[in-house]
PDB file of N, CA and C in Angstrom:
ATOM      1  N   UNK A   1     -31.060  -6.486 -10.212  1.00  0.00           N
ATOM      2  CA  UNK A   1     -29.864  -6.707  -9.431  1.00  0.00           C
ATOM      3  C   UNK A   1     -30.283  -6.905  -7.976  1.00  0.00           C
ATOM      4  N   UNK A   2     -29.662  -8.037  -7.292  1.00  0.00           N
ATOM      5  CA  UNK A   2     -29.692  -8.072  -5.753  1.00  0.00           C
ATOM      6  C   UNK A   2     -29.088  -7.286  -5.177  1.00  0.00           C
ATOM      7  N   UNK A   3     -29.533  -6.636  -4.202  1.00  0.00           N
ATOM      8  CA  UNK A   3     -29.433  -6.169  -3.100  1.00  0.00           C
ATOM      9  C   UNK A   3     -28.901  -6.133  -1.703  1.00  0.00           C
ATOM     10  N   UNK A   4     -28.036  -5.448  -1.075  1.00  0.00           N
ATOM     11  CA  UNK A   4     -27.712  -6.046   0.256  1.00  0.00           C
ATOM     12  C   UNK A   4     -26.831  -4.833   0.885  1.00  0.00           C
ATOM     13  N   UNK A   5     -27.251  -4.837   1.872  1.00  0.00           N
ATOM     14  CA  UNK A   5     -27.525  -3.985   3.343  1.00  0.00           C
ATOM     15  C   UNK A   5     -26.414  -4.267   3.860  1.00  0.00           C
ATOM     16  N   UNK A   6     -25.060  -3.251   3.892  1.00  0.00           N
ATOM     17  CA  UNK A   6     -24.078  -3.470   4.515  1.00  0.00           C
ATOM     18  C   UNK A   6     -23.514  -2.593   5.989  1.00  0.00           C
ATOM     19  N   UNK A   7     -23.437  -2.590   7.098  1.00  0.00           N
ATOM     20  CA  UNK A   7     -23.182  -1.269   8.204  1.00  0.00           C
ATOM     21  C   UNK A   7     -21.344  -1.403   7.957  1.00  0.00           C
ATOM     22  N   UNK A   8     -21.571  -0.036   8.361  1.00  0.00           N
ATOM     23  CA  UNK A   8     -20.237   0.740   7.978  1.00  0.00           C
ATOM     24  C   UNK A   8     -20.086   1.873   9.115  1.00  0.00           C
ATOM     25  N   UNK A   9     -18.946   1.875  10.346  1.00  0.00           N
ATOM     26  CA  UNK A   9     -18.785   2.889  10.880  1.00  0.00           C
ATOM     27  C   UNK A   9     -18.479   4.125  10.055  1.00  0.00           C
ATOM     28  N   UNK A  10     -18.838   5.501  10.560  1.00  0.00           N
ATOM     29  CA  UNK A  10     -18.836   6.685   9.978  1.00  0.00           C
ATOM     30  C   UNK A  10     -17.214   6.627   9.117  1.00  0.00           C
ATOM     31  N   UNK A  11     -16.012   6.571  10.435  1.00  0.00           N
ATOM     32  CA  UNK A  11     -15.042   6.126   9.383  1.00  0.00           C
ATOM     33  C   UNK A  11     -14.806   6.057   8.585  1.00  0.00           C
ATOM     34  N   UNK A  12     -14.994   4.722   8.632  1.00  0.00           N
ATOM     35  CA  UNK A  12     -14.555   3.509   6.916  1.00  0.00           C
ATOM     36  C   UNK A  12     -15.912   3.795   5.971  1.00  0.00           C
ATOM     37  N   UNK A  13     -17.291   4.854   6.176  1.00  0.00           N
ATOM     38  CA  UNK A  13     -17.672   5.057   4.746  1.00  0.00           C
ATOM     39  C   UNK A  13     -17.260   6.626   4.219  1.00  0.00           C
ATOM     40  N   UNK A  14     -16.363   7.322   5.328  1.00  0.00           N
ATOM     41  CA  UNK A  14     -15.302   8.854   4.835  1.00  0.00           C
ATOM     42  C   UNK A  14     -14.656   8.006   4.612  1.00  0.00           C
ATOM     43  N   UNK A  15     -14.092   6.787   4.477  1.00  0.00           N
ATOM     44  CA  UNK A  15     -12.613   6.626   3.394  1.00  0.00           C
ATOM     45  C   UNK A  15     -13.027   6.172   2.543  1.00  0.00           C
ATOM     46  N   UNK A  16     -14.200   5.461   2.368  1.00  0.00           N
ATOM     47  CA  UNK A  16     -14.634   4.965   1.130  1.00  0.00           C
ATOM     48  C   UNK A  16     -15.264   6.485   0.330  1.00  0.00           C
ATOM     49  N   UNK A  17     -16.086   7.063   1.095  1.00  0.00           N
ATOM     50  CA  UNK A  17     -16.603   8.529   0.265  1.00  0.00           C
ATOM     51  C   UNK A  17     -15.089   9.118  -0.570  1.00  0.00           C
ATOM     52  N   UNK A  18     -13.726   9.369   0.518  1.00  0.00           N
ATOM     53  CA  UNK A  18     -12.296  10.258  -0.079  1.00  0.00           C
ATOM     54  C   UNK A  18     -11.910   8.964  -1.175  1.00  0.00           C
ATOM     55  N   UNK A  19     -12.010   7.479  -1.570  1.00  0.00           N
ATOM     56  CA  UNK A  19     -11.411   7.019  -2.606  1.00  0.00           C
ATOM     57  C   UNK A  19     -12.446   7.078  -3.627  1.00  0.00           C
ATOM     58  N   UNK A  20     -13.567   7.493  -3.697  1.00  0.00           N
ATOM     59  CA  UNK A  20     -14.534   7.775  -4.737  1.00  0.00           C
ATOM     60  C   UNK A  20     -13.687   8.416  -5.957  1.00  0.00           C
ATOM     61  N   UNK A  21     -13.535   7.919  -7.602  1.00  0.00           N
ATOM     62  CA  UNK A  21     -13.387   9.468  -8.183  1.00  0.00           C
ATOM     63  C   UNK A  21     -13.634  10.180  -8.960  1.00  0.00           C
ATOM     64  N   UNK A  22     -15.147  10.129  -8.602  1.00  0.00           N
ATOM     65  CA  UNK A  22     -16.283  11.323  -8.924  1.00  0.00           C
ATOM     66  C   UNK A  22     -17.356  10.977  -7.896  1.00  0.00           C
ATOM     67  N   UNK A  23     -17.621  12.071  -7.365  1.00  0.00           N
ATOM     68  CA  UNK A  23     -19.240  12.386  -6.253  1.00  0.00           C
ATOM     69  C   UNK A  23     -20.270  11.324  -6.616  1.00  0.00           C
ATOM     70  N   UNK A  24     -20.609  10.678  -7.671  1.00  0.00           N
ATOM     71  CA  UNK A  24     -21.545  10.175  -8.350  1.00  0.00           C
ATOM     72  C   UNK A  24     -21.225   8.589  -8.439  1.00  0.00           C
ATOM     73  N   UNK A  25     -20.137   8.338  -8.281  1.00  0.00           N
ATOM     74  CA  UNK A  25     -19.869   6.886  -8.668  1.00  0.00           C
ATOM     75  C   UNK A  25     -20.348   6.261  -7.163  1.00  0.00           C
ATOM     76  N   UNK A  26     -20.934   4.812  -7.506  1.00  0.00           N
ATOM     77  CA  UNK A  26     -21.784   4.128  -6.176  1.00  0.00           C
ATOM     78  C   UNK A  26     -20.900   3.569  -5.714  1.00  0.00           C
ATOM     79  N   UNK A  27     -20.852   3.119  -4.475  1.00  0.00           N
ATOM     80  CA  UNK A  27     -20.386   2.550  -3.389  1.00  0.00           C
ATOM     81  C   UNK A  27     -20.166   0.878  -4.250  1.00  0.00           C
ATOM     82  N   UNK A  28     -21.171   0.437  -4.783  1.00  0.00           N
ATOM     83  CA  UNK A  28     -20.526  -0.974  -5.493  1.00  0.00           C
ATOM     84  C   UNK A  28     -19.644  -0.850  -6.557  1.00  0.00           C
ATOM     85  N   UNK A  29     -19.728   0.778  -7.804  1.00  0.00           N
ATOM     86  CA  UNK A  29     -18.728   0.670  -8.359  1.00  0.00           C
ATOM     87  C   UNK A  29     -17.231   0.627  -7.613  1.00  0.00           C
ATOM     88  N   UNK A  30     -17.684   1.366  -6.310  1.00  0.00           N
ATOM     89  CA  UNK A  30     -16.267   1.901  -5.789  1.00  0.00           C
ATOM     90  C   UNK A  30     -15.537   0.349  -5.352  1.00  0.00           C
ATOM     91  N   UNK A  31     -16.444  -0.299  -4.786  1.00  0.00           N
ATOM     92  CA  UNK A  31     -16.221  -1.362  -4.364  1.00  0.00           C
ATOM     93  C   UNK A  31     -15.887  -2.251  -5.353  1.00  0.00           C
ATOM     94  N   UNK A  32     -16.302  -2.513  -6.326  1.00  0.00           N
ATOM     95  CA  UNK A  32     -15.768  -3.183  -7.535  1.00  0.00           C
ATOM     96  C   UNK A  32     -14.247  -3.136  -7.747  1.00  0.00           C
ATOM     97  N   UNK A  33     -14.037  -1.847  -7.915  1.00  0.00           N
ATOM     98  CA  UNK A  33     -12.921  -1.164  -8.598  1.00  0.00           C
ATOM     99  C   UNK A  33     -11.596  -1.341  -7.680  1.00  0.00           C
ATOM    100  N   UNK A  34     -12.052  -1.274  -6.321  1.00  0.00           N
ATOM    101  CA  UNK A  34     -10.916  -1.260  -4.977  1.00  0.00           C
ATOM    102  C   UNK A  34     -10.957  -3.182  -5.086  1.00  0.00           C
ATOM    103  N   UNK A  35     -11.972  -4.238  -5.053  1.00  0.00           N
ATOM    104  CA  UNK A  35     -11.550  -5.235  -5.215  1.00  0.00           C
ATOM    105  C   UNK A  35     -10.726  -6.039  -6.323  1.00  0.00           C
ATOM    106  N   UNK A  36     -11.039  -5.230  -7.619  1.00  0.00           N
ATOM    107  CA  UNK A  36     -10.063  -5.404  -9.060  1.00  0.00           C
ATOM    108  C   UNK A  36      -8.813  -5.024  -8.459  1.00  0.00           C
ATOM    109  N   UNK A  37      -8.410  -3.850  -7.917  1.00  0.00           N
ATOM    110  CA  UNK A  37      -7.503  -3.491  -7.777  1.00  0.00           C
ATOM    111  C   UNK A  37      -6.460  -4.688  -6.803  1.00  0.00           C
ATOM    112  N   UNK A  38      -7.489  -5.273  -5.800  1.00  0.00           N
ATOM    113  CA  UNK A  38      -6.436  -6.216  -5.039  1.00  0.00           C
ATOM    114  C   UNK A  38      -5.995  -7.215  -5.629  1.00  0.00           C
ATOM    115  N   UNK A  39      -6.220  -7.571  -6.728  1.00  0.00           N
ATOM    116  CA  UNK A  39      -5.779  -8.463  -7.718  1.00  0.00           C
ATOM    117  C   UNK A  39      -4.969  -8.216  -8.696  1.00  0.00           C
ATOM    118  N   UNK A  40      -3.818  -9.147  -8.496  1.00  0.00           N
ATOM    119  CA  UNK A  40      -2.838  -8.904  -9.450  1.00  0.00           C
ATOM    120  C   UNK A  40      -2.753 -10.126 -10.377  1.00  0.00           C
ATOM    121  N   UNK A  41      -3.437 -10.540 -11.608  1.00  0.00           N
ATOM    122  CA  UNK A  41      -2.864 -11.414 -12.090  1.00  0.00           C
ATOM    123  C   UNK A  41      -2.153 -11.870 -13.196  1.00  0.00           C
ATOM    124  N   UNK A  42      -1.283 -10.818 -13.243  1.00  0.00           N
ATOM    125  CA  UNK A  42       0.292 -11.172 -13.598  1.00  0.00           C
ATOM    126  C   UNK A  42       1.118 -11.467 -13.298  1.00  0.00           C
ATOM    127  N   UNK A  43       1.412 -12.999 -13.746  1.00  0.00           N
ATOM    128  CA  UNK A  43       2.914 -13.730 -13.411  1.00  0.00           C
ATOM    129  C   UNK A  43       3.686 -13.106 -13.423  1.00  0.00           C
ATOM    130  N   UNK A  44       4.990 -13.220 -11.794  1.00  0.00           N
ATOM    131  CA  UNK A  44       6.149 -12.512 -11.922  1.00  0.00           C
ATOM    132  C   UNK A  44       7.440 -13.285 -12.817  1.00  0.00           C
ATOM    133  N   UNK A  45       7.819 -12.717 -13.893  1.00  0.00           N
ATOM    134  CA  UNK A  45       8.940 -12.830 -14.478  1.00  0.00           C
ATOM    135  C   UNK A  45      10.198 -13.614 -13.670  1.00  0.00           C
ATOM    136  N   UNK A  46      11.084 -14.763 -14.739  1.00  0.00           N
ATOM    137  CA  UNK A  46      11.836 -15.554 -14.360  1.00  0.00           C
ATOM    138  C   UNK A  46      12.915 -14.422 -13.276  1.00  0.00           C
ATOM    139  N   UNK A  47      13.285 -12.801 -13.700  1.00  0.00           N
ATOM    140  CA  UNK A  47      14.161 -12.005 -13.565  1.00  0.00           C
ATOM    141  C   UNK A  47      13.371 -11.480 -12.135  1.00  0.00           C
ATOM    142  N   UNK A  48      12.324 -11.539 -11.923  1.00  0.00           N
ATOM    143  CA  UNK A  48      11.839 -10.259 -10.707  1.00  0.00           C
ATOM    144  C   UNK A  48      11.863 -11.908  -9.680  1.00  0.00           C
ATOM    145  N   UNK A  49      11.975 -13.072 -10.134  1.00  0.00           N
ATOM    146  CA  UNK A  49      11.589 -13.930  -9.046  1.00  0.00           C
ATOM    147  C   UNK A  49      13.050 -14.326  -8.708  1.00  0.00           C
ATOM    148  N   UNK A  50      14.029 -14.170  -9.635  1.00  0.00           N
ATOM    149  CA  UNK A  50      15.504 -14.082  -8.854  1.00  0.00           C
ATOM    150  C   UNK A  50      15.979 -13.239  -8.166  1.00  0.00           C
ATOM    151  N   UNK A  51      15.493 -11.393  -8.774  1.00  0.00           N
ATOM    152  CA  UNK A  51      15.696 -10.178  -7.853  1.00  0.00           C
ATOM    153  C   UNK A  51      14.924 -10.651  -6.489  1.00  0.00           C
ATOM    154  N   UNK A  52      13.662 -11.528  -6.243  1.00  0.00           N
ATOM    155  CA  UNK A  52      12.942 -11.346  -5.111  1.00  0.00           C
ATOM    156  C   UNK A  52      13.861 -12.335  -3.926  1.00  0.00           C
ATOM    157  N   UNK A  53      14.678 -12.946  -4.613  1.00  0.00           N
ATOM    158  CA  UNK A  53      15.238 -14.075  -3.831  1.00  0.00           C
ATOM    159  C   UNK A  53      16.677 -13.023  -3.511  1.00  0.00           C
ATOM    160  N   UNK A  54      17.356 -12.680  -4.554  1.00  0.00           N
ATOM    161  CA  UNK A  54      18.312 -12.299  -3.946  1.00  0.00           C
ATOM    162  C   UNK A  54      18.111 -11.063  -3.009  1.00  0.00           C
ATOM    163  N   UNK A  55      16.997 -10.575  -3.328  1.00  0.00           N
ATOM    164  CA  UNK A  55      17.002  -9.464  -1.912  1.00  0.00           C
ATOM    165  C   UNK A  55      16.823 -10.462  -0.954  1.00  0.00           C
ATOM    166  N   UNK A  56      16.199 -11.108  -0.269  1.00  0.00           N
ATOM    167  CA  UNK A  56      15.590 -12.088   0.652  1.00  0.00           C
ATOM    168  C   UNK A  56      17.253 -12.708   1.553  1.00  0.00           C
ATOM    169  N   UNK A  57      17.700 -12.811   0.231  1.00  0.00           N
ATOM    170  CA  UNK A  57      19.194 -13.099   0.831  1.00  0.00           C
ATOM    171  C   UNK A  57      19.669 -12.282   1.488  1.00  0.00           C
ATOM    172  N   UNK A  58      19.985 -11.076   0.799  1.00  0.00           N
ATOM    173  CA  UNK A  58      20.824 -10.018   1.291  1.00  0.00           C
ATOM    174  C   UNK A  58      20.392  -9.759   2.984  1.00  0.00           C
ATOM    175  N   UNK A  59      18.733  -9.544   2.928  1.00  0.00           N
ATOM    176  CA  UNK A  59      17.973  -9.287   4.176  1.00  0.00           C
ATOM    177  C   UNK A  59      19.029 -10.517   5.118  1.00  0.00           C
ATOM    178  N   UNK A  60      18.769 -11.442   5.065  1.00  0.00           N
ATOM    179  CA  UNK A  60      19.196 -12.736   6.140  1.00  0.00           C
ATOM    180  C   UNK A  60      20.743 -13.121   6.228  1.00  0.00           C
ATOM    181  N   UNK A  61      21.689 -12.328   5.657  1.00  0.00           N
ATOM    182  CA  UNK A  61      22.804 -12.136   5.566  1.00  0.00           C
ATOM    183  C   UNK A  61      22.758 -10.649   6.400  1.00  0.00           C
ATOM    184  N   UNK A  62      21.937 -10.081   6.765  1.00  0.00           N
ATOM    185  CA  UNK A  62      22.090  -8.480   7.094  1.00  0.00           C
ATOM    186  C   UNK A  62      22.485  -7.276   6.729  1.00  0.00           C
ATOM    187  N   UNK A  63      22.185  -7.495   5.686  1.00  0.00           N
ATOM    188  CA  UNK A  63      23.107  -6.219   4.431  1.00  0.00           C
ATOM    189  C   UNK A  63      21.832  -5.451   4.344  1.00  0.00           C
ATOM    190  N   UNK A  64      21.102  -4.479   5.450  1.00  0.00           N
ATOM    191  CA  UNK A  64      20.014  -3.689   5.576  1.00  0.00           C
ATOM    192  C   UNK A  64      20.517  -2.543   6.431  1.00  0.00           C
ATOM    193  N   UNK A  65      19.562  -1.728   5.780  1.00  0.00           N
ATOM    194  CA  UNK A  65      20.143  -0.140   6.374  1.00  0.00           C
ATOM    195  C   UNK A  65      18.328   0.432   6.858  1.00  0.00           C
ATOM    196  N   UNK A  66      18.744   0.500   7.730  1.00  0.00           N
ATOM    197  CA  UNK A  66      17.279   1.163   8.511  1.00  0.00           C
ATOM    198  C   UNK A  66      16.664   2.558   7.588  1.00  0.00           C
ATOM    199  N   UNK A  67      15.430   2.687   7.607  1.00  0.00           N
ATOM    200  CA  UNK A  67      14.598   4.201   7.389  1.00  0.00           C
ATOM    201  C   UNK A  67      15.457   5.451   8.060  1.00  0.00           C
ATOM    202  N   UNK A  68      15.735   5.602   9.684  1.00  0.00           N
ATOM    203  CA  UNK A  68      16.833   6.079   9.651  1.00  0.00           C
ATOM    204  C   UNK A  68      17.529   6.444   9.460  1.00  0.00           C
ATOM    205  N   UNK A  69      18.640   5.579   9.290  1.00  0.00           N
ATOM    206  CA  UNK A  69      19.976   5.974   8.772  1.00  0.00           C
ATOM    207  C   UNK A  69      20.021   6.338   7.612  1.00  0.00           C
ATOM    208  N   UNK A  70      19.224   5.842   6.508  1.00  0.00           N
ATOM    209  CA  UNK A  70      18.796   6.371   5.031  1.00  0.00           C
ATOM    210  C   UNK A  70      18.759   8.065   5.375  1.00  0.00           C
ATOM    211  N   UNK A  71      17.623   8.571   6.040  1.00  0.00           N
ATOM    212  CA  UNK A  71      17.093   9.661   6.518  1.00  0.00           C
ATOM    213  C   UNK A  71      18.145  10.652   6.618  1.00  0.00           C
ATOM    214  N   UNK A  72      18.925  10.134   7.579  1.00  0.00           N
ATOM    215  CA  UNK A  72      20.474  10.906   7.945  1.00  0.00           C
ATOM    216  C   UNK A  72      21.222  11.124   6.659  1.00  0.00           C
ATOM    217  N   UNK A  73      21.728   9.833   5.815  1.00  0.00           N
ATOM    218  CA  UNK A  73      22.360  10.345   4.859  1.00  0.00           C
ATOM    219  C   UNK A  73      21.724  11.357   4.175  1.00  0.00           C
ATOM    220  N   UNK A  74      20.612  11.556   3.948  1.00  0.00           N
ATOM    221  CA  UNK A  74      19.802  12.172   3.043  1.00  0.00           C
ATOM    222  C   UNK A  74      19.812  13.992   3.635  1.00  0.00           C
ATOM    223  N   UNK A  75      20.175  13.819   4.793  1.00  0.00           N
ATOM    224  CA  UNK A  75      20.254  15.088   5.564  1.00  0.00           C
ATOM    225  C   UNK A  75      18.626  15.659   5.653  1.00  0.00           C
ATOM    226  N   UNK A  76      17.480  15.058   5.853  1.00  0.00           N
ATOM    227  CA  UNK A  76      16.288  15.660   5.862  1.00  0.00           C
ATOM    228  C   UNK A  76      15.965  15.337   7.827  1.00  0.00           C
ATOM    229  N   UNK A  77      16.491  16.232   8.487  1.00  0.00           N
ATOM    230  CA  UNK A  77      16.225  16.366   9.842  1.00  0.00           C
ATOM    231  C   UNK A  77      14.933  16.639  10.577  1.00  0.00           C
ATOM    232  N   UNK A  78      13.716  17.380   9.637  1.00  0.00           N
ATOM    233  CA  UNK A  78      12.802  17.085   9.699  1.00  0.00           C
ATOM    234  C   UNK A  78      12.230  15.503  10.138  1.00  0.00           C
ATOM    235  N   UNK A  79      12.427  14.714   9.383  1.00  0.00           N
ATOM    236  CA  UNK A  79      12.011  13.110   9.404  1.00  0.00           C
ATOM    237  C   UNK A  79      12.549  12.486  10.500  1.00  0.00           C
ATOM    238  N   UNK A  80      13.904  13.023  10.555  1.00  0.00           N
ATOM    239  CA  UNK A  80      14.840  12.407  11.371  1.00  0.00           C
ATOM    240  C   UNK A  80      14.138  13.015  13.054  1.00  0.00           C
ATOM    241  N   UNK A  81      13.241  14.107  13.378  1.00  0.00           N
ATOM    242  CA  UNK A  81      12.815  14.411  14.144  1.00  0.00           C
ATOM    243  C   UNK A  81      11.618  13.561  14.827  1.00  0.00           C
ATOM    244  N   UNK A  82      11.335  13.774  13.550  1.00  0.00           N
ATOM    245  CA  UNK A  82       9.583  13.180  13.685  1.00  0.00           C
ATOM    246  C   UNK A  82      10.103  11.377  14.309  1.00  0.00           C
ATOM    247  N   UNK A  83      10.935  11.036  13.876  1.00  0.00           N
ATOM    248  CA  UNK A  83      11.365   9.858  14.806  1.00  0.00           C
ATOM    249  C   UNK A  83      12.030   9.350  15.808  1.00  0.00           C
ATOM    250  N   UNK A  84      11.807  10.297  16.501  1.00  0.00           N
ATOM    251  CA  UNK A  84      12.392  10.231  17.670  1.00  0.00           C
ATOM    252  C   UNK A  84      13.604  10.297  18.219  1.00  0.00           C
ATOM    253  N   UNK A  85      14.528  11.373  17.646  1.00  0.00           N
ATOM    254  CA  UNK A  85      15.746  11.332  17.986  1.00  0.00           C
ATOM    255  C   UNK A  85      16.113  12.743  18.445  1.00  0.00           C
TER     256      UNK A  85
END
């Protein structure tokens, strides 16, 4: 197998070490596995590509409710703190 020499601030190889999952698995499996993962190739359904449109609508018609105001109804004031109010 070839070989190759990659630099990595301390950082980004503690986040690559915390998505490891087991101590033992290598940095190319890990890397393998996180690039499979960015790939999706399953076609979206005739039904999720009309849900994707009609949200899209709703958005540009303005029928959106902020993180926020969700928050409030929900009564979790905690959250509602942490954002600045």
């Amino acid at each position: 197998m070839a070989m190759t020499t990659v630099q990595l601030r301390p950082e980004t190889k503690q986040k690559l070490n915390d998505l490891k999952l087991h101590p033992r698995e290598t940095y190319d499996e890990l890397i393998d596995r996180l690039a499979d993962a960015a790939y999706d190739d399953e076609l979206l359904s005739l039904e999720e590509i009309e849900d994707l449109r009609a949200s899209e609508d709703e958005i540009r018609a303005g029928r959106v409710r902020s993180l926020r105001d969700i928050m409030k109804d929900l009564g979790d004031d905690q959250v509602i703190r942490s954002l600045g109010e």
